[in-house]
PDB file of N, CA and C in Angstrom:
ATOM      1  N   UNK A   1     101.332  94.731 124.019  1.00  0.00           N
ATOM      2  CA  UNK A   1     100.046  94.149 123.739  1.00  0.00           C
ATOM      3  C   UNK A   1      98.937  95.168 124.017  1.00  0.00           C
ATOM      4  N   UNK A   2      98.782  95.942 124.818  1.00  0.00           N
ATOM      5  CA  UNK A   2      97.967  96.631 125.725  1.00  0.00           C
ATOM      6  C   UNK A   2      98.489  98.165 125.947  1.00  0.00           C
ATOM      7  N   UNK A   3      97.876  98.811 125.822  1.00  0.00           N
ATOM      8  CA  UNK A   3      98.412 100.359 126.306  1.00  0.00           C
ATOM      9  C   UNK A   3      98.688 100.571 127.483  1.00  0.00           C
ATOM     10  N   UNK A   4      99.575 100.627 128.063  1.00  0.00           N
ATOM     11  CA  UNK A   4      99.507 101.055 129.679  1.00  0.00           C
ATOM     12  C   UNK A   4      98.578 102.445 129.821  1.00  0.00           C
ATOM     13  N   UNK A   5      97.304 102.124 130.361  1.00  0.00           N
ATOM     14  CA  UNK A   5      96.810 103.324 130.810  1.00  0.00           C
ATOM     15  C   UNK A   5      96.606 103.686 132.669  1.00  0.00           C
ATOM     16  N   UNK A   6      97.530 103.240 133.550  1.00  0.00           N
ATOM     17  CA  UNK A   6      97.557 103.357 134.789  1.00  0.00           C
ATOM     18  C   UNK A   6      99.259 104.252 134.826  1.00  0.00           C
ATOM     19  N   UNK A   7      98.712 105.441 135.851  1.00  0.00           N
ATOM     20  CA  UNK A   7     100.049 105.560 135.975  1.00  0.00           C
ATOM     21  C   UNK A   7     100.410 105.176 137.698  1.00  0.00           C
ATOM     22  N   UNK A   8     101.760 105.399 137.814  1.00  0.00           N
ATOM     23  CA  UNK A   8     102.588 105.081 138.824  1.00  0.00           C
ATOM     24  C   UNK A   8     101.617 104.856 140.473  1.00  0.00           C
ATOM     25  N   UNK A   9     101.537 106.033 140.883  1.00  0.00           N
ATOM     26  CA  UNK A   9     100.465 105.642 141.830  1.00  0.00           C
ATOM     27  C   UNK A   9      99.258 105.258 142.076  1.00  0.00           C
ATOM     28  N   UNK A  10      98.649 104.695 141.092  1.00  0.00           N
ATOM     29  CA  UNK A  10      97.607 104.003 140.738  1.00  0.00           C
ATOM     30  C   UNK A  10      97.816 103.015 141.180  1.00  0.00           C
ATOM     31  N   UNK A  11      99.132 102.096 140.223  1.00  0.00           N
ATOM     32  CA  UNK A  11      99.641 100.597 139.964  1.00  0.00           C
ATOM     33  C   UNK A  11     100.229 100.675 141.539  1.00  0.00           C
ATOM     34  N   UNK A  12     100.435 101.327 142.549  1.00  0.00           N
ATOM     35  CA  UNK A  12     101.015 101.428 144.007  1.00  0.00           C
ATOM     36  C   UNK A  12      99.740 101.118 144.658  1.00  0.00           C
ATOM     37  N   UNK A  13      98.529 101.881 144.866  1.00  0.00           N
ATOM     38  CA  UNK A  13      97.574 101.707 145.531  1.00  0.00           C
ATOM     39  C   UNK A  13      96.923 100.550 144.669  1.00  0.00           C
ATOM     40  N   UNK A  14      96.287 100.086 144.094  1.00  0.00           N
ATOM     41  CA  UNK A  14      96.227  99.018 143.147  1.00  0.00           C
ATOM     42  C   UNK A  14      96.392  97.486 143.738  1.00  0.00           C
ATOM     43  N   UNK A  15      98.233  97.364 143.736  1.00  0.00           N
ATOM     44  CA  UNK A  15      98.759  96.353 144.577  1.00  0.00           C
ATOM     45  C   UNK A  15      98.892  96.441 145.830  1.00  0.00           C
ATOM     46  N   UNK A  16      98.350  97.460 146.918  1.00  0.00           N
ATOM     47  CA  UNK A  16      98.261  97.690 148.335  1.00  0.00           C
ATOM     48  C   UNK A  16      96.883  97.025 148.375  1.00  0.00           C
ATOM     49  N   UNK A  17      96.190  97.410 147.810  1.00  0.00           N
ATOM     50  CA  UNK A  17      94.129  97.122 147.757  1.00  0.00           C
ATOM     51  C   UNK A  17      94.482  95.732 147.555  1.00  0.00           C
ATOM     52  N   UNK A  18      95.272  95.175 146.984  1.00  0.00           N
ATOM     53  CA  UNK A  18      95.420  93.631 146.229  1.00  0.00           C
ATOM     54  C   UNK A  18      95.526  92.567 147.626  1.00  0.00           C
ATOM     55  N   UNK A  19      96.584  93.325 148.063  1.00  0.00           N
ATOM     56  CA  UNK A  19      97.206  92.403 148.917  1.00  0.00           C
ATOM     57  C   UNK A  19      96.570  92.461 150.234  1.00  0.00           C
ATOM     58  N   UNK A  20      95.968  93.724 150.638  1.00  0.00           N
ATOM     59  CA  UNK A  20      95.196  93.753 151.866  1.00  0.00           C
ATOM     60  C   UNK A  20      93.647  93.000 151.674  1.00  0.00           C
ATOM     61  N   UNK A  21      93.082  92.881 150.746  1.00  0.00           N
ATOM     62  CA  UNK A  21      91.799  92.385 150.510  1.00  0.00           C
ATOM     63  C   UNK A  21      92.507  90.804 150.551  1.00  0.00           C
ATOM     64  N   UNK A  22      93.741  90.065 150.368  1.00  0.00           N
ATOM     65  CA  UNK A  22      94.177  88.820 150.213  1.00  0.00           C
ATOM     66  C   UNK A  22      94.355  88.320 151.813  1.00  0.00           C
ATOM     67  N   UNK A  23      94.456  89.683 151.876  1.00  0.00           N
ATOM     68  CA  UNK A  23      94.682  89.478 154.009  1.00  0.00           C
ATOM     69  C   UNK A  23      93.288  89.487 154.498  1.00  0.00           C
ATOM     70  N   UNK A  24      92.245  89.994 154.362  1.00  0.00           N
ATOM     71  CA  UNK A  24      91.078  90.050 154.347  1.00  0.00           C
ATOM     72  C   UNK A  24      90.507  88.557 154.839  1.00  0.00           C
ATOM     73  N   UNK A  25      90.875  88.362 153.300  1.00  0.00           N
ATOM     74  CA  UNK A  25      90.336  86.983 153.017  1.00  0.00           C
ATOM     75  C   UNK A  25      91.008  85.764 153.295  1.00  0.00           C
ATOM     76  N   UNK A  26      91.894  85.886 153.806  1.00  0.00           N
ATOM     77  CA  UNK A  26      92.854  84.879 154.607  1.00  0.00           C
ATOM     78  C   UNK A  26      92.530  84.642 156.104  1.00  0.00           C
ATOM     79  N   UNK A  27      92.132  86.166 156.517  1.00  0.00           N
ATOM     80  CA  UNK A  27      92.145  85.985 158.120  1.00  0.00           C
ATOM     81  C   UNK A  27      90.554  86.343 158.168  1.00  0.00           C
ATOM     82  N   UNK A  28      89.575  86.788 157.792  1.00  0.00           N
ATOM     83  CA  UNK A  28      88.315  87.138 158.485  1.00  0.00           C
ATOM     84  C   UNK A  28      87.401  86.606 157.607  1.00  0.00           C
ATOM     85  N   UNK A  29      87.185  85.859 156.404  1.00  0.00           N
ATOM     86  CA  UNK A  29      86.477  85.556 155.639  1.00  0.00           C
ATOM     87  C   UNK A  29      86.622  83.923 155.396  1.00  0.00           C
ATOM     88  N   UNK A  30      85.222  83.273 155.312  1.00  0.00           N
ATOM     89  CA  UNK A  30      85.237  81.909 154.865  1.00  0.00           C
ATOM     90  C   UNK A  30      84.551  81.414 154.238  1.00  0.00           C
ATOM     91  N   UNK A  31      84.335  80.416 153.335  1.00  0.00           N
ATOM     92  CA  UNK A  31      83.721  80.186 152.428  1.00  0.00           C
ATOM     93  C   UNK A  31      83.864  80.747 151.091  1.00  0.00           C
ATOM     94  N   UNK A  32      82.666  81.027 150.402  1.00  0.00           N
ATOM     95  CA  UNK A  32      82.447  81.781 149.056  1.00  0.00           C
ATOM     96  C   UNK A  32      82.883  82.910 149.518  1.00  0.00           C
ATOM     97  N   UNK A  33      82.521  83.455 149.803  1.00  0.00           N
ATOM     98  CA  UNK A  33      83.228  84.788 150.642  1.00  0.00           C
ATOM     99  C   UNK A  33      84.804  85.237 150.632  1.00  0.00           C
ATOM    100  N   UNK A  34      85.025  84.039 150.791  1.00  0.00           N
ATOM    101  CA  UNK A  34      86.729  84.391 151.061  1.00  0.00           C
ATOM    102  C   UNK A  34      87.188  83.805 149.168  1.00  0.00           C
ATOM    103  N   UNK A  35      86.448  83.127 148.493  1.00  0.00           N
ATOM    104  CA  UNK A  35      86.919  82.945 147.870  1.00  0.00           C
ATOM    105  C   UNK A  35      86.604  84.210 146.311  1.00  0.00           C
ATOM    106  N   UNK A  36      85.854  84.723 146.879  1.00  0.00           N
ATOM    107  CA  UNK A  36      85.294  86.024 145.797  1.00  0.00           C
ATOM    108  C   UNK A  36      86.630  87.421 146.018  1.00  0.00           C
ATOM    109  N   UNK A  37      87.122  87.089 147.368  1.00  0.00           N
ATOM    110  CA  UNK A  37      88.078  88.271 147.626  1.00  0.00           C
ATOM    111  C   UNK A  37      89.091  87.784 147.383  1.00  0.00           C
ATOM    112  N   UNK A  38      89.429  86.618 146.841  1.00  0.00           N
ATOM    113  CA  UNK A  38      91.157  85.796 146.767  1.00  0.00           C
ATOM    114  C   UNK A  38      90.821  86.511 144.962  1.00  0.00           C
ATOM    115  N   UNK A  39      89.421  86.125 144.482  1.00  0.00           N
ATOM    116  CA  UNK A  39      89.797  86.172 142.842  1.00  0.00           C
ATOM    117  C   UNK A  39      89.195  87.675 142.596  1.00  0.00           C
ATOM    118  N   UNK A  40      88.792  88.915 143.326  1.00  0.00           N
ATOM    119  CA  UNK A  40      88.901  90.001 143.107  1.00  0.00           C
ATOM    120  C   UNK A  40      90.454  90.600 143.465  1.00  0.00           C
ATOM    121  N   UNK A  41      91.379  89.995 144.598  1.00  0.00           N
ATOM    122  CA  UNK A  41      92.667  90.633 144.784  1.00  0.00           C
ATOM    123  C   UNK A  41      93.583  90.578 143.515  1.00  0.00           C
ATOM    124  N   UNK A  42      93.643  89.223 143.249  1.00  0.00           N
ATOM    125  CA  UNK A  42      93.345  88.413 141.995  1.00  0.00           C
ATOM    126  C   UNK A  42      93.728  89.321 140.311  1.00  0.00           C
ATOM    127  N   UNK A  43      92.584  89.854 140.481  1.00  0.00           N
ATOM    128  CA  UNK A  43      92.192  90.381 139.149  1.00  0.00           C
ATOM    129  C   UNK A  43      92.451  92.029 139.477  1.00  0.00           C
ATOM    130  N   UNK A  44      93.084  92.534 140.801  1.00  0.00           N
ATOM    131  CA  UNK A  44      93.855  93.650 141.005  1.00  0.00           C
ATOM    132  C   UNK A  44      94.922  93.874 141.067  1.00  0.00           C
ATOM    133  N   UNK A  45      95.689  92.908 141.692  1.00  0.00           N
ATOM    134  CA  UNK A  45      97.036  92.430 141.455  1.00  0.00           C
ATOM    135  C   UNK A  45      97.194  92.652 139.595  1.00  0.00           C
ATOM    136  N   UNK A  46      96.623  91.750 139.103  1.00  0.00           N
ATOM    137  CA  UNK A  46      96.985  91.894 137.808  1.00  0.00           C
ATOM    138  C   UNK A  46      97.403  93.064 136.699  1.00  0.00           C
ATOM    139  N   UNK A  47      96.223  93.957 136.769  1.00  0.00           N
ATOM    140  CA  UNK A  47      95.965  95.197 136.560  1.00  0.00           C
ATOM    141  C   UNK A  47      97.168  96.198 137.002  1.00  0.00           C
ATOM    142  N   UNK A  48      97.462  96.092 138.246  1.00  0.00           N
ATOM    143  CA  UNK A  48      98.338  96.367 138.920  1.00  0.00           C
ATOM    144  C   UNK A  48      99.717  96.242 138.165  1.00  0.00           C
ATOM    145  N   UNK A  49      99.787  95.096 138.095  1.00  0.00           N
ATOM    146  CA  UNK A  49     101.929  94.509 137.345  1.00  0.00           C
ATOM    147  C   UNK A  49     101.641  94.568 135.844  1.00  0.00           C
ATOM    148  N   UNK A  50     100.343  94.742 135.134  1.00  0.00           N
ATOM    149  CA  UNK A  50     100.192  95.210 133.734  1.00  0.00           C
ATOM    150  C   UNK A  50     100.240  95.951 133.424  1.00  0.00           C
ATOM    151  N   UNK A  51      99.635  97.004 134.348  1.00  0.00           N
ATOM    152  CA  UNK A  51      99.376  98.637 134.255  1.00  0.00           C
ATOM    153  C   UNK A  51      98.282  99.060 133.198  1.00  0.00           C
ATOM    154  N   UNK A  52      97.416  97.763 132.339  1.00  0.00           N
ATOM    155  CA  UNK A  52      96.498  97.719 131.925  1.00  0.00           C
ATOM    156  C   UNK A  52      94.949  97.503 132.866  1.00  0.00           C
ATOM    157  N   UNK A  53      94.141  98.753 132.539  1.00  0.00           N
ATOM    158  CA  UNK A  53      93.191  98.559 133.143  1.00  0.00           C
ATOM    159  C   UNK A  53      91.842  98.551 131.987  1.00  0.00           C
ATOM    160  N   UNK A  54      90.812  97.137 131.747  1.00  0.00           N
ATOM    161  CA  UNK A  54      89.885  97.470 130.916  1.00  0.00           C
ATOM    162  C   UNK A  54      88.625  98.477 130.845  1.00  0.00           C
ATOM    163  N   UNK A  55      88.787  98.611 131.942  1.00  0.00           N
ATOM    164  CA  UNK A  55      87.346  99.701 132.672  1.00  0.00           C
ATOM    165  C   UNK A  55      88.118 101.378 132.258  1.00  0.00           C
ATOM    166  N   UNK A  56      88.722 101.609 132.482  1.00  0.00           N
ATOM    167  CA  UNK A  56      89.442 102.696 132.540  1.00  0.00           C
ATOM    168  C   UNK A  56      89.208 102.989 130.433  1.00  0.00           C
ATOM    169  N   UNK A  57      89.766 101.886 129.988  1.00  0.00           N
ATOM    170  CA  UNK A  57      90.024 101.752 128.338  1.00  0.00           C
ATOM    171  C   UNK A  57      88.006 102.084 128.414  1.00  0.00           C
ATOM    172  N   UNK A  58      87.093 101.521 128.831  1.00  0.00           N
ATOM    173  CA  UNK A  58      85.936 101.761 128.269  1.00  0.00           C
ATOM    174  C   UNK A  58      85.205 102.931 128.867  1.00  0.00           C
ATOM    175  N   UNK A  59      86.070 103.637 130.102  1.00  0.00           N
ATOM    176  CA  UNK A  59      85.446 105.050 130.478  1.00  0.00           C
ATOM    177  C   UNK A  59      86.136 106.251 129.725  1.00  0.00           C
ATOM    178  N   UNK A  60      87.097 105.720 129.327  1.00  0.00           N
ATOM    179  CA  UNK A  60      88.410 106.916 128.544  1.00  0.00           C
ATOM    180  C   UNK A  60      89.353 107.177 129.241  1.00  0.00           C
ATOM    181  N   UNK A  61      89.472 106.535 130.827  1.00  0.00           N
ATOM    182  CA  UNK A  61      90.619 107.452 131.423  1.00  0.00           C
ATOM    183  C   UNK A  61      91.712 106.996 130.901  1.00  0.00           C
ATOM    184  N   UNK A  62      92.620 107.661 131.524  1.00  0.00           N
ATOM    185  CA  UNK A  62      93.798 107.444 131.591  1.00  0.00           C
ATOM    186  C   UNK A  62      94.610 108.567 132.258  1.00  0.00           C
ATOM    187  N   UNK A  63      95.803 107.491 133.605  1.00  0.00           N
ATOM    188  CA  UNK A  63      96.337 108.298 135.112  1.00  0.00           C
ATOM    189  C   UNK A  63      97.511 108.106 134.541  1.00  0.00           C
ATOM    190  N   UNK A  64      98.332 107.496 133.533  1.00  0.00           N
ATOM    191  CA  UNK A  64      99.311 107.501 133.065  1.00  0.00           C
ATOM    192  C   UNK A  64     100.134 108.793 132.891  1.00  0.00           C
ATOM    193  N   UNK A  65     101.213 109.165 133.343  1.00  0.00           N
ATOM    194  CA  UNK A  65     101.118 110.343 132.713  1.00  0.00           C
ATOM    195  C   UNK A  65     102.886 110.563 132.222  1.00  0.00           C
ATOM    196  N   UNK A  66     103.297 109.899 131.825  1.00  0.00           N
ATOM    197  CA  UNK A  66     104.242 109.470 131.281  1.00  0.00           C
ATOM    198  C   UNK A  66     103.959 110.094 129.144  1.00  0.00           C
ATOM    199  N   UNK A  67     104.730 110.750 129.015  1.00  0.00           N
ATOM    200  CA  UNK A  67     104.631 111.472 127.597  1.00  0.00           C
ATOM    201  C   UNK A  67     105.730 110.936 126.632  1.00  0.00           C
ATOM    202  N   UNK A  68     105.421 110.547 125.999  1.00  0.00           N
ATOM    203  CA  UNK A  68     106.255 110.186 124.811  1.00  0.00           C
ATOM    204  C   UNK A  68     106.528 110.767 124.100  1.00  0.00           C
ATOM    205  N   UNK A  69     107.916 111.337 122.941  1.00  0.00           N
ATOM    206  CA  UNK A  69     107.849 112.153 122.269  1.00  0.00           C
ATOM    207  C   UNK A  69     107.351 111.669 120.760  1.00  0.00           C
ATOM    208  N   UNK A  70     106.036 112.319 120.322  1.00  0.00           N
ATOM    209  CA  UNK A  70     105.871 111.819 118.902  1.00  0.00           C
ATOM    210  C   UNK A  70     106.090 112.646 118.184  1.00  0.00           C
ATOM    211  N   UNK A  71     106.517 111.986 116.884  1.00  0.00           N
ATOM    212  CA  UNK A  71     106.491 113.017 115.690  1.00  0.00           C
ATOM    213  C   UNK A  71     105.774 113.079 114.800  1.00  0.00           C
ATOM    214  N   UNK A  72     105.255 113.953 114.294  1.00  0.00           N
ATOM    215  CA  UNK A  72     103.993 114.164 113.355  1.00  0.00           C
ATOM    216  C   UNK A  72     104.272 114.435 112.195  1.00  0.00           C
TER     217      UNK A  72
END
Protein backbone atom coordinates (compact mmCIF):
# COMPACT_ATOMS: atom_id res chain seq x y z
CA UNK A 1 0.00 0.00 0.00
CA UNK A 2 2.66 2.43 1.20
CA UNK A 3 6.39 2.58 0.52
CA UNK A 4 8.31 1.59 3.41
CA UNK A 5 10.40 4.60 3.91
CA UNK A 6 11.85 3.84 7.61
CA UNK A 7 14.66 1.72 7.87
CA UNK A 8 15.53 -0.89 10.56
CA UNK A 9 16.72 1.28 13.35
CA UNK A 10 14.41 3.84 13.02
CA UNK A 11 11.28 1.30 13.27
CA UNK A 12 13.59 0.04 16.73
CA UNK A 13 13.84 3.47 18.29
CA UNK A 14 10.35 4.39 16.99
CA UNK A 15 8.71 1.46 19.05
CA UNK A 16 11.12 2.13 22.19
CA UNK A 17 9.78 6.12 22.08
CA UNK A 18 6.22 4.30 21.69
CA UNK A 19 6.22 2.32 24.52
CA UNK A 20 8.15 4.50 26.98
CA UNK A 21 5.92 7.65 26.35
CA UNK A 22 2.85 4.73 27.08
CA UNK A 23 4.79 4.31 30.42
CA UNK A 24 4.90 7.96 30.77
CA UNK A 25 1.49 8.21 30.55
CA UNK A 26 0.42 5.37 32.58
CA UNK A 27 2.50 6.22 35.58
CA UNK A 28 3.13 10.19 35.78
CA UNK A 29 0.45 11.77 33.72
CA UNK A 30 -3.39 12.42 34.24
CA UNK A 31 -6.02 13.66 32.58
CA UNK A 32 -5.83 15.20 28.96
CA UNK A 33 -2.39 14.89 29.44
CA UNK A 34 -2.10 11.37 29.75
CA UNK A 35 -4.47 10.98 27.20
CA UNK A 36 -2.52 13.09 24.34
CA UNK A 37 0.59 10.69 25.18
CA UNK A 38 -1.55 7.26 24.98
CA UNK A 39 -2.69 8.69 21.23
CA UNK A 40 0.84 10.19 20.30
CA UNK A 41 2.54 6.56 21.45
CA UNK A 42 -0.35 5.55 19.50
CA UNK A 43 0.38 7.03 16.24
CA UNK A 44 4.29 5.89 16.84
CA UNK A 45 3.77 2.56 17.47
CA UNK A 46 2.06 2.55 14.20
CA UNK A 47 4.58 4.09 12.02
CA UNK A 48 6.80 1.92 13.72
CA UNK A 49 5.08 -1.91 12.62
CA UNK A 50 4.29 -0.05 9.09
CA UNK A 51 7.54 1.29 8.52
CA UNK A 52 5.49 4.01 6.79
CA UNK A 53 6.19 7.40 7.87
CA UNK A 54 3.95 10.50 6.31
CA UNK A 55 6.23 13.35 7.40
CA UNK A 56 9.29 11.76 6.19
CA UNK A 57 7.12 11.07 2.49
CA UNK A 58 6.50 15.11 2.66
CA UNK A 59 10.22 16.10 3.72
CA UNK A 60 11.76 13.48 1.11
CA UNK A 61 13.54 11.37 3.52
CA UNK A 62 14.06 8.23 3.50
CA UNK A 63 16.38 5.83 6.39
CA UNK A 64 15.41 2.78 4.54
CA UNK A 65 18.21 1.45 3.18
CA UNK A 66 17.39 -1.76 1.92
CA UNK A 67 18.11 -1.79 -2.23
CA UNK A 68 16.23 -3.58 -4.54
CA UNK A 69 17.47 -4.82 -7.67
CA UNK A 70 15.76 -2.89 -10.62
CA UNK A 71 15.91 -3.29 -14.08
CA UNK A 72 15.85 -0.62 -16.51
Amino acid sequence: MFKVNEGRLDRILRAAIAVALAEVGYGWLSGWWQIVAYVVAALILITAVTGFCGLYTLMGWNTNSTKKNSKK
